[in-house]
C-alpha atoms as a PDB file:
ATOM      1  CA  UNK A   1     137.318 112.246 160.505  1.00  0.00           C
ATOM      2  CA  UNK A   2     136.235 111.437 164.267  1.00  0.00           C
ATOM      3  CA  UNK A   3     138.497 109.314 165.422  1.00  0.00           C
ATOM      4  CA  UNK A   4     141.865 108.161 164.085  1.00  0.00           C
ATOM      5  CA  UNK A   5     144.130 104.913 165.245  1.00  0.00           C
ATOM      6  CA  UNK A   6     147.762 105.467 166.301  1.00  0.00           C
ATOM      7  CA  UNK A   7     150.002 102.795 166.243  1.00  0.00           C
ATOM      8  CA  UNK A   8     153.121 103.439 168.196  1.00  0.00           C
ATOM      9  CA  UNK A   9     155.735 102.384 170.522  1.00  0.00           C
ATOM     10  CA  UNK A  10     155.711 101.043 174.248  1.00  0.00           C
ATOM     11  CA  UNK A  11     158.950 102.508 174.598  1.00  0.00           C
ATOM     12  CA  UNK A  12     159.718 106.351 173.671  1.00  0.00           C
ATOM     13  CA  UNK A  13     162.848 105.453 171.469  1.00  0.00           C
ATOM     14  CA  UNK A  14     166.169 106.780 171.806  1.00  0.00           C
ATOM     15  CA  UNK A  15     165.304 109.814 169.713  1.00  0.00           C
ATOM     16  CA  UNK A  16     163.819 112.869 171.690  1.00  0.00           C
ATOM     17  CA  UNK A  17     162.165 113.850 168.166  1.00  0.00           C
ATOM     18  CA  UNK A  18     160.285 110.558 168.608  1.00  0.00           C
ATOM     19  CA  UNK A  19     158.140 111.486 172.170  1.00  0.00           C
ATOM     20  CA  UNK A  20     158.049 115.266 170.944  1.00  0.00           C
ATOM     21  CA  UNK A  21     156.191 114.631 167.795  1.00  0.00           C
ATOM     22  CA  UNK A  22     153.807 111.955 169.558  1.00  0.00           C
ATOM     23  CA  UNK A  23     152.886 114.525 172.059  1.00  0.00           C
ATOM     24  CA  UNK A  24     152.106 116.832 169.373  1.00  0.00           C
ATOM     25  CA  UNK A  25     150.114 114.715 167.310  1.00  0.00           C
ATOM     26  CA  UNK A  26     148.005 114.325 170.672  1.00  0.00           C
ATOM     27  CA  UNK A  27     147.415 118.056 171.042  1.00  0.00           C
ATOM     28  CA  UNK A  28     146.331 118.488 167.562  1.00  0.00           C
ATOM     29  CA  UNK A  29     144.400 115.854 167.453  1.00  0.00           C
ATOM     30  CA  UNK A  30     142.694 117.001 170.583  1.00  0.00           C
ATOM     31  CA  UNK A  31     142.510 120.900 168.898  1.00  0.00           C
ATOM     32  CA  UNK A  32     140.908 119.628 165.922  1.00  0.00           C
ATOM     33  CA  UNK A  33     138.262 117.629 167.604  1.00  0.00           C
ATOM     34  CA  UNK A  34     139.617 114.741 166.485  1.00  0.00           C
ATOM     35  CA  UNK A  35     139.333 111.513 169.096  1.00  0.00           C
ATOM     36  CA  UNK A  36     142.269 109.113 169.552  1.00  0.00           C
ATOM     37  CA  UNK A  37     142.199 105.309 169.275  1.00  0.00           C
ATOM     38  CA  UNK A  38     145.234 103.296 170.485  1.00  0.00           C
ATOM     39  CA  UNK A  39     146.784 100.781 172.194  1.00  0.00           C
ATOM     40  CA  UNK A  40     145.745 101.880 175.850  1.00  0.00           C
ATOM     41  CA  UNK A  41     149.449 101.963 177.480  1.00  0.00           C
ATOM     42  CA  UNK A  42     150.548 104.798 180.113  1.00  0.00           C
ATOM     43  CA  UNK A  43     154.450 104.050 178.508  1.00  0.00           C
ATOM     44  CA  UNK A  44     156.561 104.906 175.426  1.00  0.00           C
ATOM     45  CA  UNK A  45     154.998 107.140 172.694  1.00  0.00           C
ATOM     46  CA  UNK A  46     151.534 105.539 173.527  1.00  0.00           C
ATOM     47  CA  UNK A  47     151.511 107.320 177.018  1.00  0.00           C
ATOM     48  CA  UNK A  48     153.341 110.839 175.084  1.00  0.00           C
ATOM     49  CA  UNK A  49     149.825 110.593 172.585  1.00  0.00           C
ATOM     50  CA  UNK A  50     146.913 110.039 175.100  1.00  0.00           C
ATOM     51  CA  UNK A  51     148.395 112.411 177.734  1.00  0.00           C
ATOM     52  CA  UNK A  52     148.839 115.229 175.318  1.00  0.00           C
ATOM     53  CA  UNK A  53     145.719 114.940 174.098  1.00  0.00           C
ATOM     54  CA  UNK A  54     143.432 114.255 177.586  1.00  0.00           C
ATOM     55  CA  UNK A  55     145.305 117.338 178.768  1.00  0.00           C
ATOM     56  CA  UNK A  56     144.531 119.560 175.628  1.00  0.00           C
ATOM     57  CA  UNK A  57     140.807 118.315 176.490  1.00  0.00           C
ATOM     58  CA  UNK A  58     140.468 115.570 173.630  1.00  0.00           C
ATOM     59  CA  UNK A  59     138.877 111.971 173.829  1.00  0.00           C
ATOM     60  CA  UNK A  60     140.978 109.238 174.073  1.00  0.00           C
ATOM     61  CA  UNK A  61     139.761 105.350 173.364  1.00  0.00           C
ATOM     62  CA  UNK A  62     142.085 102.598 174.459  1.00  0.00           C
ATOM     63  CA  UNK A  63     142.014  98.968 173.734  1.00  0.00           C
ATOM     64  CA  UNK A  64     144.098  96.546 175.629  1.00  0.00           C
ATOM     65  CA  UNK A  65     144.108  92.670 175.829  1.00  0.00           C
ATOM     66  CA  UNK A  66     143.709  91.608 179.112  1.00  0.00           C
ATOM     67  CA  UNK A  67     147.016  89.652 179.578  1.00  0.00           C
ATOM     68  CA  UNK A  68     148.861  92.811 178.735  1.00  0.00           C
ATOM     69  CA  UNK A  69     146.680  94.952 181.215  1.00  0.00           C
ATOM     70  CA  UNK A  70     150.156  94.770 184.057  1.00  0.00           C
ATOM     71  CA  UNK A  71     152.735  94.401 181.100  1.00  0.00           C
ATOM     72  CA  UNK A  72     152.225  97.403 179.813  1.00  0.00           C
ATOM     73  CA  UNK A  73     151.042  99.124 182.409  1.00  0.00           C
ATOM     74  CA  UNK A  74     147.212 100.421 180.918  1.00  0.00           C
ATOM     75  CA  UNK A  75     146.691 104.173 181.327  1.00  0.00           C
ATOM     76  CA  UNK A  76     144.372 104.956 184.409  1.00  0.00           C
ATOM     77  CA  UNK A  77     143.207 108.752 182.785  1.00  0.00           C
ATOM     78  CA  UNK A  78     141.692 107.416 179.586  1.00  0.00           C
ATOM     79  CA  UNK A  79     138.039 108.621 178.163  1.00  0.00           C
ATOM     80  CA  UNK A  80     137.421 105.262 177.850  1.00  0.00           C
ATOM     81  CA  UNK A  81     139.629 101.497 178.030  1.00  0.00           C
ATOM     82  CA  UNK A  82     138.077  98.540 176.204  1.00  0.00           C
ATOM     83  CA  UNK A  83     140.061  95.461 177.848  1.00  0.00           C
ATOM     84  CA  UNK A  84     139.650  92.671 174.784  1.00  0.00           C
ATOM     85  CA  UNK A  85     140.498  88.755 175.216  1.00  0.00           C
ATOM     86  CA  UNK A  86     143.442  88.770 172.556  1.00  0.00           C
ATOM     87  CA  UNK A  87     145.423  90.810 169.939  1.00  0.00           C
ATOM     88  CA  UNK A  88     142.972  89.932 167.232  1.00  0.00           C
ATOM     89  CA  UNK A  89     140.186  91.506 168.911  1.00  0.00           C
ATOM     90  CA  UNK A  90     142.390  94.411 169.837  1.00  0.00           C
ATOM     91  CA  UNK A  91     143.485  95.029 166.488  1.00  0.00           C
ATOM     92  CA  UNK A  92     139.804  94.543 165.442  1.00  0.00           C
ATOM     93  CA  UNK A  93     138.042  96.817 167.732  1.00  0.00           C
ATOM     94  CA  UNK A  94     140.456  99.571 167.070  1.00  0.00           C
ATOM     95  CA  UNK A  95     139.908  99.613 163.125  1.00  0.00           C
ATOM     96  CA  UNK A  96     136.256  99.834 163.519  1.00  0.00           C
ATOM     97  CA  UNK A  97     136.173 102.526 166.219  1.00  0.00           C
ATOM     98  CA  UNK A  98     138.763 104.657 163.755  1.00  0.00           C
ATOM     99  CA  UNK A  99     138.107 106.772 160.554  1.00  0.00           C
ATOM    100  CA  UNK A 100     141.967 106.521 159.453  1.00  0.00           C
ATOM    101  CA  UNK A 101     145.675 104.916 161.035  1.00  0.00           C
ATOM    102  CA  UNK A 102     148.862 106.593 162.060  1.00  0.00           C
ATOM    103  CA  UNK A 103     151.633 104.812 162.967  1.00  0.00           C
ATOM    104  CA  UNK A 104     154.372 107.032 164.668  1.00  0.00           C
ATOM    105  CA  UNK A 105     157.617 105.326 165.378  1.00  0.00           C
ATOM    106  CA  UNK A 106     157.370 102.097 167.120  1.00  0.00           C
ATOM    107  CA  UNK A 107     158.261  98.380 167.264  1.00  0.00           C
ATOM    108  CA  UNK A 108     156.953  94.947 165.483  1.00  0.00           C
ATOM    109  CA  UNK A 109     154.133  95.597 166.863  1.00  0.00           C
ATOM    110  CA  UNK A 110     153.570  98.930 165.270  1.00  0.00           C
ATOM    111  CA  UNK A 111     155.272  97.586 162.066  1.00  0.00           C
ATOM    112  CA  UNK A 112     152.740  94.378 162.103  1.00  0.00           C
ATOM    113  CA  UNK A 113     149.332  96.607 162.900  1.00  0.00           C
ATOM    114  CA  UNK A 114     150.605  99.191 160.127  1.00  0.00           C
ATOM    115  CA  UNK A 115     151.308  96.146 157.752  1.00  0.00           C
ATOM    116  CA  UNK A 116     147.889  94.398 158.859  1.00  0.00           C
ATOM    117  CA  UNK A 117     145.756  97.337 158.308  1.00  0.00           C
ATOM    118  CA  UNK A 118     147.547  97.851 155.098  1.00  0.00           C
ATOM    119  CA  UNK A 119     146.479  94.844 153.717  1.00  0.00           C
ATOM    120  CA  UNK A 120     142.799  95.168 154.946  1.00  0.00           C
ATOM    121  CA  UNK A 121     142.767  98.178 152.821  1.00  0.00           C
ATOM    122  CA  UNK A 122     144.405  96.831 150.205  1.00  0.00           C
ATOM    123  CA  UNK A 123     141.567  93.228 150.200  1.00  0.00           C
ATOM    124  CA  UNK A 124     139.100  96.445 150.419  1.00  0.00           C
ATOM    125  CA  UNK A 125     137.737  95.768 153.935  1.00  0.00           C
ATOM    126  CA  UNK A 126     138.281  99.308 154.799  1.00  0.00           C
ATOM    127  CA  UNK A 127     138.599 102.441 152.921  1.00  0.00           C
ATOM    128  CA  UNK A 128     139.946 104.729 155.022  1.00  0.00           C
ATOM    129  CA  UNK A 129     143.698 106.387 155.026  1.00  0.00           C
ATOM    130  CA  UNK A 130     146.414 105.107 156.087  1.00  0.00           C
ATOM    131  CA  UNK A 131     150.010 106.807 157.281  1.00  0.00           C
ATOM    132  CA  UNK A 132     153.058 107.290 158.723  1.00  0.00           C
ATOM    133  CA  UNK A 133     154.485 110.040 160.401  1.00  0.00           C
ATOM    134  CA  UNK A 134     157.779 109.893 159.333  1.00  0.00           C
ATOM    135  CA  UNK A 135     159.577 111.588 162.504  1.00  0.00           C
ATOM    136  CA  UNK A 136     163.457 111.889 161.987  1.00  0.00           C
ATOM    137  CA  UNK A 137     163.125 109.811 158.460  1.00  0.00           C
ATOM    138  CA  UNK A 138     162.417 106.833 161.274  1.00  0.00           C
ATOM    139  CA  UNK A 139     160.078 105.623 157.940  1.00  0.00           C
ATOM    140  CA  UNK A 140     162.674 106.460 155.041  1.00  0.00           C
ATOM    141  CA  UNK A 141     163.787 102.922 154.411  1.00  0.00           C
ATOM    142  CA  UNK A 142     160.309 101.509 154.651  1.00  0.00           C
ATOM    143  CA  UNK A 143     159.056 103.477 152.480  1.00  0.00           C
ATOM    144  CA  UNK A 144     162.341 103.280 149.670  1.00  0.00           C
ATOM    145  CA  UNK A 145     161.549  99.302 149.950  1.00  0.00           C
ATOM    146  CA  UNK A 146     158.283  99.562 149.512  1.00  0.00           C
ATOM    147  CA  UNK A 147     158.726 101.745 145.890  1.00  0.00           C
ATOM    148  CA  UNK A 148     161.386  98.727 145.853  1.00  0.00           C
ATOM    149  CA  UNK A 149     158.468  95.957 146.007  1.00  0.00           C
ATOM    150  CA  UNK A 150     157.070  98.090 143.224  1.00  0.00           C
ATOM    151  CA  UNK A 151     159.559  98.272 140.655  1.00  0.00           C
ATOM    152  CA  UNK A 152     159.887  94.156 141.985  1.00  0.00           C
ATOM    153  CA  UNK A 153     156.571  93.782 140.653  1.00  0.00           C
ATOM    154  CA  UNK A 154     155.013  92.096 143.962  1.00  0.00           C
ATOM    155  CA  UNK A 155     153.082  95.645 145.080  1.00  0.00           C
ATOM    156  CA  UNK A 156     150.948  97.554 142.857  1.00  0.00           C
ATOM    157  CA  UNK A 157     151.723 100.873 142.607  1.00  0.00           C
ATOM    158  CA  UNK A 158     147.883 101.742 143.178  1.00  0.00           C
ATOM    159  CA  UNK A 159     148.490  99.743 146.359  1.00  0.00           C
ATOM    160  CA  UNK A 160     151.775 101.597 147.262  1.00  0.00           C
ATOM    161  CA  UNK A 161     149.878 104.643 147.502  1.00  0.00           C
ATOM    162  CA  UNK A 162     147.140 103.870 150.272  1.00  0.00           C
ATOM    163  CA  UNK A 163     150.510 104.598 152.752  1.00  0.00           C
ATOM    164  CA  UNK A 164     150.736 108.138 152.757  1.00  0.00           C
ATOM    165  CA  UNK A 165     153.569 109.581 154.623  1.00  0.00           C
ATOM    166  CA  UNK A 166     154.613 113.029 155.549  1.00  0.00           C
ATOM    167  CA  UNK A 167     157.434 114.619 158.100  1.00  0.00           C
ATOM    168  CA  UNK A 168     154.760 116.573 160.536  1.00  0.00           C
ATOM    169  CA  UNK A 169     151.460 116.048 161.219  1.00  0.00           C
ATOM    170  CA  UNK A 170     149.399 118.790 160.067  1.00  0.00           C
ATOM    171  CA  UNK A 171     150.389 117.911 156.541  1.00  0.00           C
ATOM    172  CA  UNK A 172     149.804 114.141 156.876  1.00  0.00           C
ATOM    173  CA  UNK A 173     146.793 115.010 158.052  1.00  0.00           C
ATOM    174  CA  UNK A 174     145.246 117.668 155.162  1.00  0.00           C
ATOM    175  CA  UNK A 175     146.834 114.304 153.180  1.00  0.00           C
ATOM    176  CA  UNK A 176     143.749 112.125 154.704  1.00  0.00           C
ATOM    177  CA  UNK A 177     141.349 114.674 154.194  1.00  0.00           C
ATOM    178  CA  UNK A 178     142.527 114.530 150.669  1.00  0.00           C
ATOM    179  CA  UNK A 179     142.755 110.479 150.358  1.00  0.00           C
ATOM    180  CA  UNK A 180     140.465 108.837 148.249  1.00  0.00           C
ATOM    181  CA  UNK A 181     140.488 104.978 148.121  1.00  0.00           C
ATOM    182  CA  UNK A 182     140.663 103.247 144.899  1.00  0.00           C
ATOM    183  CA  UNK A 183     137.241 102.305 143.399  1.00  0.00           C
ATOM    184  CA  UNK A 184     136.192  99.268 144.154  1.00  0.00           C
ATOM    185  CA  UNK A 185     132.625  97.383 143.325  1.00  0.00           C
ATOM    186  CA  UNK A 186     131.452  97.600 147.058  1.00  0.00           C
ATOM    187  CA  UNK A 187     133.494  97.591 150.035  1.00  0.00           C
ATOM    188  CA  UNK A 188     133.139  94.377 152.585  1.00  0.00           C
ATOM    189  CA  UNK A 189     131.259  94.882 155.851  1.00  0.00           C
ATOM    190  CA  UNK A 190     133.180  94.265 158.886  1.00  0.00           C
ATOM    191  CA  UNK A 191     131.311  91.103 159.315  1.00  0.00           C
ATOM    192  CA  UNK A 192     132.537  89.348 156.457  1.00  0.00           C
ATOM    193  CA  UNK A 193     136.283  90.472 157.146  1.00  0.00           C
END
């Protein structure tokens, strides 16, 4: 892995656990060679991930649509900022510049990319590991209703387990090196997604 995507808040929560893990995933991250890919925000647990990781020396991508350049106030430090004409292309250019997706704690936003890229994997237009960082069991009750939509019959359980979860990061991350996608008979380019 190169480069991984973290979904996560504009705001840093109410939780102090919340900006202390995000920061930490950052550093990591940055220690491990590993390049960020996010949202491009200087705020929240967006701002606590890319400024733990530029100052730990790592690379960090963002991606921002141009009508939220002011709104959420872009980060001026960044390796590199990719301003995009909507959320599509956002969401878009950030799953093709990434090897794998985090989400740390985080909004409807978070909850929708998380979702989205969930169901990309699960169509098979990407094969690469997806998580959650499950800081202060923010993720428990997701994840209990989504063993629920299992035993409901509406998600696989082959599906239920390309979201892999874990409470810290190094072990959600020896988790992706670990992930293998289910087989499928080829796996769509990103230009027929």
């Amino acid at each position: 892995m190169k480069t991984l995507c973290i979904y996560c808040g504009s705001s840093a929560g109410r939780n102090d656990a919340f900006r202390e893990h995000a920061a930490n995933l950052g550093r990591l991250l940055a220690a491990r060679g590993i390049g960020v890919v996010y949202g491009g925000a200087s705020v929240g647990l967006m701002g606590a991930v890319a400024d733990a990781a530029l100052s730990a020396g790592g690379r960090v991508t963002g991606v921002i649509p141009s009508a939220l350049l002011d709104r959420e106030l872009s980060h001026g430090q960044l390796t590199e900022l990719h301003v995009v004409a909507s959320m599509h292309e956002r969401k878009r250019l950030m799953a093709d510049l990434s090897d794998g997706f985090i989400a740390l704690p985080g909004g409807l936003g978070t909850l929708e990319e998380l979702f989205e890229i969930l169901t990309w994997a699960q169509l098979g237009f990407h094969g690469k590991p997806v998580g959650v960082l499950n800081v202060a069991d923010y993720y428990t009750a997701l994840l209990t209703f989504l063993d629920e939509a299992v035993s409901a019959g509406f998600v696989r359980p082959e599906y239920r387990g390309l979201l892999l979860d874990a409470t810290d990061a190094p072990t959600l991350l020896e988790r992706f090196q670990a992930f293998a996608p289910p087989a499928r008979k080829r796996w769509l380019s990103a230009d027929e997604t």
